[in-house]
Protein backbone atom coordinates (compact mmCIF):
# COMPACT_ATOMS: atom_id res chain seq x y z
CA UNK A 1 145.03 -11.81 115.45
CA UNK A 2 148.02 -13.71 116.48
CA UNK A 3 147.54 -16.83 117.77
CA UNK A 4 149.80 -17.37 121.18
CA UNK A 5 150.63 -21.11 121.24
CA UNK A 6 152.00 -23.00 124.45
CA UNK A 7 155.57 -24.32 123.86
CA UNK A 8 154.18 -27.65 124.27
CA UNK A 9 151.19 -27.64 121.45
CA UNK A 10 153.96 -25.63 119.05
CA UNK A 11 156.35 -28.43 119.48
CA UNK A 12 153.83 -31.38 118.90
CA UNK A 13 152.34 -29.46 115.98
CA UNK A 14 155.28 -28.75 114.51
CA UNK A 15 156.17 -32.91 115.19
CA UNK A 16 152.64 -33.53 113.12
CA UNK A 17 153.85 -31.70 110.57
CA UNK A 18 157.43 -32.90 109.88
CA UNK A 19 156.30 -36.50 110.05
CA UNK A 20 153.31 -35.86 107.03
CA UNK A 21 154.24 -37.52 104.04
CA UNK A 22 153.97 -33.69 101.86
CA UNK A 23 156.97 -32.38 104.54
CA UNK A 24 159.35 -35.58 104.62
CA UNK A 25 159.88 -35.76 100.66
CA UNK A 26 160.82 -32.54 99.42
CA UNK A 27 160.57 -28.51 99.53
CA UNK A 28 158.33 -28.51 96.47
CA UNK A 29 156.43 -30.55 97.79
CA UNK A 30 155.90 -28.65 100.78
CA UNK A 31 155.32 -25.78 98.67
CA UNK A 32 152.48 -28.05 97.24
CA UNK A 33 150.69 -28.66 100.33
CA UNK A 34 151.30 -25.15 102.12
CA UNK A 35 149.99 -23.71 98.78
CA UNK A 36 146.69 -26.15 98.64
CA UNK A 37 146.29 -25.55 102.50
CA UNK A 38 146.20 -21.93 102.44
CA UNK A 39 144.40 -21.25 99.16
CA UNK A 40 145.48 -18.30 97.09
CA UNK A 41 144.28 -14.88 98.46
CA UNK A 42 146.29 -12.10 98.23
CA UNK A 43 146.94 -12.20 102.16
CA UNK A 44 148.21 -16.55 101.44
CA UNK A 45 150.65 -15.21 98.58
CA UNK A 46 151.69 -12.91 101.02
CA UNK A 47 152.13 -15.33 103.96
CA UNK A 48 154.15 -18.33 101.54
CA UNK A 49 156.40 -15.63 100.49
CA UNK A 50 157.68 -15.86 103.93
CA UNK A 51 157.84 -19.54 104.85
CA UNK A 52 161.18 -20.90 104.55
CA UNK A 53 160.70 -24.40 103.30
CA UNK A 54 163.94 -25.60 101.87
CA UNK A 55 165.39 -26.60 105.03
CA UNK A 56 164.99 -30.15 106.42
CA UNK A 57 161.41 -31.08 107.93
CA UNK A 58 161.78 -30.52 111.34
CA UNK A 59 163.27 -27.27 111.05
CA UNK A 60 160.79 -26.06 108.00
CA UNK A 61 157.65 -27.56 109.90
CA UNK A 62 158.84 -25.16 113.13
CA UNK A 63 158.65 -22.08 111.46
CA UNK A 64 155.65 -22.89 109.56
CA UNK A 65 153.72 -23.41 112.61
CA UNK A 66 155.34 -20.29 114.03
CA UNK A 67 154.79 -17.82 111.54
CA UNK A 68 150.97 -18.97 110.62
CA UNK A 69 150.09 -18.46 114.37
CA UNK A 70 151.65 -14.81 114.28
CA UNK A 71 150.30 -14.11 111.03
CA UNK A 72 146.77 -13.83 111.40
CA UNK A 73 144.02 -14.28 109.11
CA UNK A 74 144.94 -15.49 105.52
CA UNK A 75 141.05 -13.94 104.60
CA UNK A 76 137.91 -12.90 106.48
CA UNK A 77 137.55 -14.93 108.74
CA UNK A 78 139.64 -17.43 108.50
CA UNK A 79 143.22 -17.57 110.91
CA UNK A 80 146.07 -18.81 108.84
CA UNK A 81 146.97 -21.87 111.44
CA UNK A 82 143.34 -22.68 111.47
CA UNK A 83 143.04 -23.04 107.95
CA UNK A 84 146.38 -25.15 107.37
CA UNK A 85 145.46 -26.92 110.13
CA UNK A 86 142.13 -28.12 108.51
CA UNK A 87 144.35 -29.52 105.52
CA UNK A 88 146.53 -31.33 107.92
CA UNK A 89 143.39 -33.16 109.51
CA UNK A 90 143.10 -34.59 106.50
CA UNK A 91 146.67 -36.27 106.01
CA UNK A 92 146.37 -37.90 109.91
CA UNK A 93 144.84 -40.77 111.59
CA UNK A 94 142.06 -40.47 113.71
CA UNK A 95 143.92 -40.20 116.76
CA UNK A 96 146.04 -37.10 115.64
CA UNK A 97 142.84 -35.69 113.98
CA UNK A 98 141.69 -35.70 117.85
CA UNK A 99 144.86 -33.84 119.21
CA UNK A 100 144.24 -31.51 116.82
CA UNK A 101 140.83 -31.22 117.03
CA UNK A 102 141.72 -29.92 120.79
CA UNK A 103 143.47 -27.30 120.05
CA UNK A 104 140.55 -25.44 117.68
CA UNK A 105 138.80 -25.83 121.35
CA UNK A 106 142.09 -23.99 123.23
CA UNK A 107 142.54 -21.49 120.36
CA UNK A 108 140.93 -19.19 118.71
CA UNK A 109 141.03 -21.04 115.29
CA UNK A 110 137.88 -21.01 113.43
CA UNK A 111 136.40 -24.35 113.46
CA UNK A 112 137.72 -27.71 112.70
CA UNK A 113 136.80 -29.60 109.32
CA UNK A 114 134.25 -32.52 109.45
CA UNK A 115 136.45 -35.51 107.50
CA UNK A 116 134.12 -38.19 106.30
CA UNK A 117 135.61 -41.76 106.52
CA UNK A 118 134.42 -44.20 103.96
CA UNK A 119 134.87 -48.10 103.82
CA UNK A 120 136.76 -49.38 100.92
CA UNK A 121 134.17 -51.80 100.14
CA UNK A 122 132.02 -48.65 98.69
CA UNK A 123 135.56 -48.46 96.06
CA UNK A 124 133.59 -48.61 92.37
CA UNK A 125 135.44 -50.26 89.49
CA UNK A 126 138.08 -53.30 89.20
CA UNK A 127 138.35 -55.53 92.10
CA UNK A 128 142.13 -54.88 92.51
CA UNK A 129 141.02 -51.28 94.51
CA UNK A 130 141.77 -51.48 98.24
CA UNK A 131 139.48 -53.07 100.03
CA UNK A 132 140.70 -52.29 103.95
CA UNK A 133 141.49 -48.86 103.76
CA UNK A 134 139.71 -46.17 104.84
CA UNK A 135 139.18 -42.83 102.31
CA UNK A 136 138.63 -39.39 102.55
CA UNK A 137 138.12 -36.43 100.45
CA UNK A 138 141.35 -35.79 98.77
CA UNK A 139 143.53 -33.54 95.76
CA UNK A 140 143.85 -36.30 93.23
CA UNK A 141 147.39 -35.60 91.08
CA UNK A 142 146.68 -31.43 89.84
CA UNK A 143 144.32 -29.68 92.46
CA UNK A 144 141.50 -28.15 90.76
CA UNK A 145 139.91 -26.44 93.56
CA UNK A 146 140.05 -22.96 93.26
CA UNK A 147 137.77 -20.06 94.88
CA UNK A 148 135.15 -18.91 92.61
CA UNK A 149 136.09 -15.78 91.88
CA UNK A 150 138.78 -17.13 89.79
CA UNK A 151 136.37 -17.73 87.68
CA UNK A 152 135.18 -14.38 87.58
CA UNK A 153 138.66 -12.59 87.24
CA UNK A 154 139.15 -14.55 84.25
CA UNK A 155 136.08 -13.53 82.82
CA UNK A 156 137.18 -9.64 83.58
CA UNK A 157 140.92 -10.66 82.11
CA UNK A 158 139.14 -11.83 78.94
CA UNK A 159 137.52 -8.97 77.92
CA UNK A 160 141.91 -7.12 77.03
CA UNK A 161 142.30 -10.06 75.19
CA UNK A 162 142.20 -9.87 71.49
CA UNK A 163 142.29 -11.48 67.73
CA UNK A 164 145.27 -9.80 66.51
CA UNK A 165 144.84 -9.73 62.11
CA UNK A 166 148.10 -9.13 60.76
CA UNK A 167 147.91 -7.95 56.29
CA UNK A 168 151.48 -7.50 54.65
CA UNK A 169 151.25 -7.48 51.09
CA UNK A 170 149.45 -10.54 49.68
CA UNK A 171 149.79 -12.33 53.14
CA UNK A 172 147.94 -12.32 56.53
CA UNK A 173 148.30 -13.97 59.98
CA UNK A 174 147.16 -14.03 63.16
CA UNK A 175 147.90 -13.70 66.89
CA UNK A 176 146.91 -12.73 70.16
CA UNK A 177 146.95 -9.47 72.19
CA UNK A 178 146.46 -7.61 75.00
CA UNK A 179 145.33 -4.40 76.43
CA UNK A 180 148.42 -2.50 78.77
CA UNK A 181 147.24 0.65 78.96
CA UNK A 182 143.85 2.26 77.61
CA UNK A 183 145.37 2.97 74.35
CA UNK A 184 148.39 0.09 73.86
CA UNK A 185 148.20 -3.53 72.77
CA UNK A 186 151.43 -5.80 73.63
CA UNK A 187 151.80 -9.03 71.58
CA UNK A 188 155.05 -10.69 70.28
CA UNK A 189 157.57 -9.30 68.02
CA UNK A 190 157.29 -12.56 65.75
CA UNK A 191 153.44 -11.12 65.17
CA UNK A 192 154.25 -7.96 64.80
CA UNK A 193 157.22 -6.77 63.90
CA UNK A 194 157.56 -3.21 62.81
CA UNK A 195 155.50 -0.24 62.89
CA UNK A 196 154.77 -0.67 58.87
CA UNK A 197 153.27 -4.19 59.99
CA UNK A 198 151.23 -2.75 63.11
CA UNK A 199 149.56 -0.13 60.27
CA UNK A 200 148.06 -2.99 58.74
CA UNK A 201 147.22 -4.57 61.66
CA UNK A 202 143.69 -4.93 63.30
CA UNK A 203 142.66 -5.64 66.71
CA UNK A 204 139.35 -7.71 67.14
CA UNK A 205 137.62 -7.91 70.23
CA UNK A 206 135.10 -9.99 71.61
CA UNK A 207 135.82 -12.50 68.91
CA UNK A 208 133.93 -15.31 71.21
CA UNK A 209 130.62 -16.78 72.28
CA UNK A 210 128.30 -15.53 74.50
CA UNK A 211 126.83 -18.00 77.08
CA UNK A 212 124.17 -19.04 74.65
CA UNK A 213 127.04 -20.37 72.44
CA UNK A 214 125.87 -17.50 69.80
CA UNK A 215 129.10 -15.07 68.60
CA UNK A 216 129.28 -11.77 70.01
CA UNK A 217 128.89 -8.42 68.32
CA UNK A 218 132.73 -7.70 67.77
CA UNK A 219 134.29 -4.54 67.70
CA UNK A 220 137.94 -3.41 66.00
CA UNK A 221 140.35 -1.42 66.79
CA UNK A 222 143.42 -0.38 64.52
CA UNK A 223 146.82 1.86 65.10
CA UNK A 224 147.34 5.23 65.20
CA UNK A 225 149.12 6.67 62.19
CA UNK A 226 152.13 7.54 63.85
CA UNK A 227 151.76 6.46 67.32
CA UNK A 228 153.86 4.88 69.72
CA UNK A 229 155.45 1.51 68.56
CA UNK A 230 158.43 -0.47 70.50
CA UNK A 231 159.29 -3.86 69.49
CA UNK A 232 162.14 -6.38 71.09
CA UNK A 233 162.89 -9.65 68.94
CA UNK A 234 165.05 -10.99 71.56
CA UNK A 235 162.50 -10.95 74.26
CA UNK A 236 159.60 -11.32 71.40
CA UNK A 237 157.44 -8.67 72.48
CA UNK A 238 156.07 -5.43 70.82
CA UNK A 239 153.95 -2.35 72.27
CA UNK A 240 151.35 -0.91 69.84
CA UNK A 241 149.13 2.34 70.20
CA UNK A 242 146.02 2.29 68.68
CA UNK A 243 142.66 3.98 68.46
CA UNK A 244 138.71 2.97 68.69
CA UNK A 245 139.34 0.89 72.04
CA UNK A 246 135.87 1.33 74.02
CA UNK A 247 137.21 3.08 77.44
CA UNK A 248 134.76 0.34 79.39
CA UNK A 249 137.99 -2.18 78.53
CA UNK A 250 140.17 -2.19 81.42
CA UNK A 251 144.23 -3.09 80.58
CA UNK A 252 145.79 -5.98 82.48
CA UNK A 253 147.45 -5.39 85.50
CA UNK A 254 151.43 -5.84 84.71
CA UNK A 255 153.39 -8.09 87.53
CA UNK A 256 157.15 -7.46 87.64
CA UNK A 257 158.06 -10.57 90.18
CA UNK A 258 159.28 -13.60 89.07
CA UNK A 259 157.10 -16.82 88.99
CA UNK A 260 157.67 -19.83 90.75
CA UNK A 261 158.15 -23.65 89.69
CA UNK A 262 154.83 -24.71 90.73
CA UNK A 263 152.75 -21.80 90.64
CA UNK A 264 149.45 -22.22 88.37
CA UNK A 265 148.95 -19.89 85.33
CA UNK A 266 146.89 -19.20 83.06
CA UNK A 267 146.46 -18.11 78.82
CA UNK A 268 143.74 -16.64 77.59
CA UNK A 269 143.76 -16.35 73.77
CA UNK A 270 143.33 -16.63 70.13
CA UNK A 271 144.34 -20.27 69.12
CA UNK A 272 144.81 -21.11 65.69
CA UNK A 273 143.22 -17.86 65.22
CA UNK A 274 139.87 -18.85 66.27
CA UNK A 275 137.25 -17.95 68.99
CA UNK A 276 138.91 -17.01 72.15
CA UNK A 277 139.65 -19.79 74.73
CA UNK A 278 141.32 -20.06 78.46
CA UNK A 279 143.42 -23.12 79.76
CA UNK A 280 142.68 -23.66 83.24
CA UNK A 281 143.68 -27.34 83.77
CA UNK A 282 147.35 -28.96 83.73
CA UNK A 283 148.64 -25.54 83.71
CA UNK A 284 152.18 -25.15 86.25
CA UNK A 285 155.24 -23.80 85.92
CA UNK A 286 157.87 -25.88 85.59
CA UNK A 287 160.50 -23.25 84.91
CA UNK A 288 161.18 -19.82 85.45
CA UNK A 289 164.21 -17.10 86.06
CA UNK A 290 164.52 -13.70 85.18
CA UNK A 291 163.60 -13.94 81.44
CA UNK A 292 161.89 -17.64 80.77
CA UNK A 293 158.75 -18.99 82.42
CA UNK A 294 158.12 -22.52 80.95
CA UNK A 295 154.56 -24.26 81.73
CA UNK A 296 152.19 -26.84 81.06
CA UNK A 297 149.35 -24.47 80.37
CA UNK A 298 148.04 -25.42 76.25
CA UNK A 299 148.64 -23.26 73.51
CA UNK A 300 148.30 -23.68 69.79
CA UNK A 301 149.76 -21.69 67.13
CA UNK A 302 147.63 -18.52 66.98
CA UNK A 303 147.95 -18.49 71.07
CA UNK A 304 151.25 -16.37 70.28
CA UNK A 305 151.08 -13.06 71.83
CA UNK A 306 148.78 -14.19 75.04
CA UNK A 307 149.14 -13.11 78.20
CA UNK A 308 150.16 -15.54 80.81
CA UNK A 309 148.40 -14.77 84.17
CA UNK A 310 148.59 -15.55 87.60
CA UNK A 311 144.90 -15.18 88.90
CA UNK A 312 145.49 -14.72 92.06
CA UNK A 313 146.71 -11.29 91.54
CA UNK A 314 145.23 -10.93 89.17
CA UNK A 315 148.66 -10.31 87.23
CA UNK A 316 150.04 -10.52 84.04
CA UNK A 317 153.41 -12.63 84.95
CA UNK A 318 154.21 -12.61 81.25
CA UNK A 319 154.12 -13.42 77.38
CA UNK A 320 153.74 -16.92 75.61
CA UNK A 321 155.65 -16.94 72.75
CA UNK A 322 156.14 -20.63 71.48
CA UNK A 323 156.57 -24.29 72.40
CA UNK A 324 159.85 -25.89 73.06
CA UNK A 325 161.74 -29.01 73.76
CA UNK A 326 164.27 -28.37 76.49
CA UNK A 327 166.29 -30.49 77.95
CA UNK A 328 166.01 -32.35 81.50
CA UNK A 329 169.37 -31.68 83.61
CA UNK A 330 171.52 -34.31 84.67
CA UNK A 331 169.09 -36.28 81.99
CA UNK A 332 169.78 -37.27 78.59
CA UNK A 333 165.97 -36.71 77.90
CA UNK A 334 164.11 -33.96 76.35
CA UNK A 335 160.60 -32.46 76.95
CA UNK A 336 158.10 -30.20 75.39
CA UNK A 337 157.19 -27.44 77.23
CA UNK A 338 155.49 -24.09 76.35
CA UNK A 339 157.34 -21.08 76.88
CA UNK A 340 157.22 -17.25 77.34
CA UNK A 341 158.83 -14.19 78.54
CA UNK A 342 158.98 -12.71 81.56
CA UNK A 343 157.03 -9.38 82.24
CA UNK A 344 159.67 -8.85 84.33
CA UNK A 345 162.68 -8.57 81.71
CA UNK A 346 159.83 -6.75 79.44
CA UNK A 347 158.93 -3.84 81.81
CA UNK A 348 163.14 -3.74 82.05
CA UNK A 349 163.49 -3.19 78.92
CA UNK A 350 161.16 -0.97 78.21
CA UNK A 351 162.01 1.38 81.05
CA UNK A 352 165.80 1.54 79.60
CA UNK A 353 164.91 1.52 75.72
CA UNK A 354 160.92 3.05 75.79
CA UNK A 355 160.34 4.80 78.94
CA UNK A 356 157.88 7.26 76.95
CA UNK A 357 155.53 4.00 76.85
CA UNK A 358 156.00 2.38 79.98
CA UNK A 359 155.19 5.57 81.52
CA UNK A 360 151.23 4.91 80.30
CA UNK A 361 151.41 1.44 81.41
């Protein structure tokens, strides 16, 4: 339901806004605190995908107001200005919490948050803590809230992931892969890199522990004599068919649009070949284009292969490949980021050079 504001409450909103210390510094910043305000439902993705925020904060904090009062709700329940509006009654002073407080009374906006307001003399630890201000609840550095069924779609995600044992000769490696379609596994080219390598080539799944910390019964699949294979070493990514894959796994949803610096990922693999593991924390983007997405998210060698997902879709947004020090423009610095490709540039390429498998995916 849209939300029809007066001219006057749009304009001192919109004022609020511009003046909070998230909107004055930068646009990724205000892609920070319009992405912690909203949450990450399908509907929010939606909804941020159309805020302009790169232009200077009065203008940005106008059509921010604007287009979350036509928008609707961002989930059940739950109007889109209502809920950013809770996150800004959290970045005011009492007297502006009260102005806005108003408006949830006008409006058809849900309800406003309850902020609790706590004396700095309750601060634990060294004496050199504040001891006038006032606190509330806040996102200290990374925010780690996210809506419990994350949790759950990760689970789900986990169970295409797999221990990928690679036997050539006298020598034997391992990697990570991932479910596609019923009867593929993608991983990277540097794991597996021609269809004489992907015959000797298992794929182990459920190589973990249940919540008991006891291992799971595992099961294996291999390739089919024969059967599709596609490999890229420039985008370090290969497509294996194989057999023996119970049909109760479900492949990974494939997403095609580019990430964003910012946005939160995550890898599930098989690190240093071990028992499969998820990084959850510390895990943003801090590059992407076309091809790259580089990220904070930890790997180790054996991690190769996973995929990197956005579980909001939930979405495979691409392939981690390797770490790398990049450089830092206008900088003479360097940094160590991990890297992958994007799904993107892979479903590309495989619709000009292997249509006859991205047609299963």
């Amino acid at each position: 339901m849209a939300i029809n504001l007066e001219t006057q409450d749009l304009r001192r909103l919109a004022q609020i806004v511009s003046k909070l210390a998230w909107f004055e510094n930068s646009a990724r910043e205000r892609r920070q605190f319009v992405e912690m305000a909203l949450g990450s439902t399908p509907r929010a993705e939606t909804l941020r995908g159309q805020l302009g925020l790169d232009t200077p904060p009065a203008i940005a904090s106008v059509e921010v107001i604007t287009k979350l009062a036509r928008f609707g709700q961002v989930e059940y329940g739950k109007e889109a200005l209502g809920v950013f509006l809770n996150a800004v009654i959290g970045e005011v002073g009492v007297e502006i919490q009260g102005e806005i407080r108003s408006l949830f009374d006008k409006y058809p906006l849900d309800a406003a948050v309850s902020i609790k307001a706590m004396d700095g003399s309750a601060w634990q630890g060294e004496a050199d803590g504040p001891s006038s201000l006032k606190f509330r609840e806040l996102i200290l550095d990374e925010n780690t809230l996210y809506p419990i069924h994350i949790l759950q779609r990760a689970i789900e995600a986990s169970h295409s992931v797999n221990r990928v044992v690679v036997s050539n000769g006298n020598h034997q490696w391992t990697g990570t892969g991932f479910l596609v379609a019923p009867d593929l596994i993608m991983t990277n080219h540097h794991v597996i890199r021609t269809a004489e390598q992907a015959r000797g080539s298992t794929f182990v799944f459920n190589f973990e522990l249940d919540t008991d910390c006891a291992p799971k019964p595992v099961t294996v699949a291999s390739s089919v004599e024969g059967g599709l294979f596609y490999a890229n070493e420039t985008l370090d990514f290969a497509v294996v068919q194989v057999a023996s894959v119970e049909s109760a796994r479900s492949p990974l949803k494939l997403g095609g649009n580019p990430s964003r610096r910012g946005d939160a990922v995550t890898i599930i693999g098989h690190p240093n070949g071990h028992l499969k593991q998820i990084s959850l924390r510390n895990n943003a983007v801090e590059f992407a284009d076309a091809t790259v997405i580089q990220y904070t998210a930890s790997t180790e060698p054996g991690s190769s292969g996973s995929p990197i997902l956005d579980l909001n879709g939930p979405t495979v947004v691409g392939i981690h490949h390797s770490s790398q020090f990049v450089d830092i423009p206008g900088s003479p610095s360097r940094v160590l980021r991990n890297a992958g490709t994007a799904m993107g540039a892979i479903l590309a390429d495989l619709k000009d050079k292997a249509p006859s498998i991205l047609a299963k995916l």
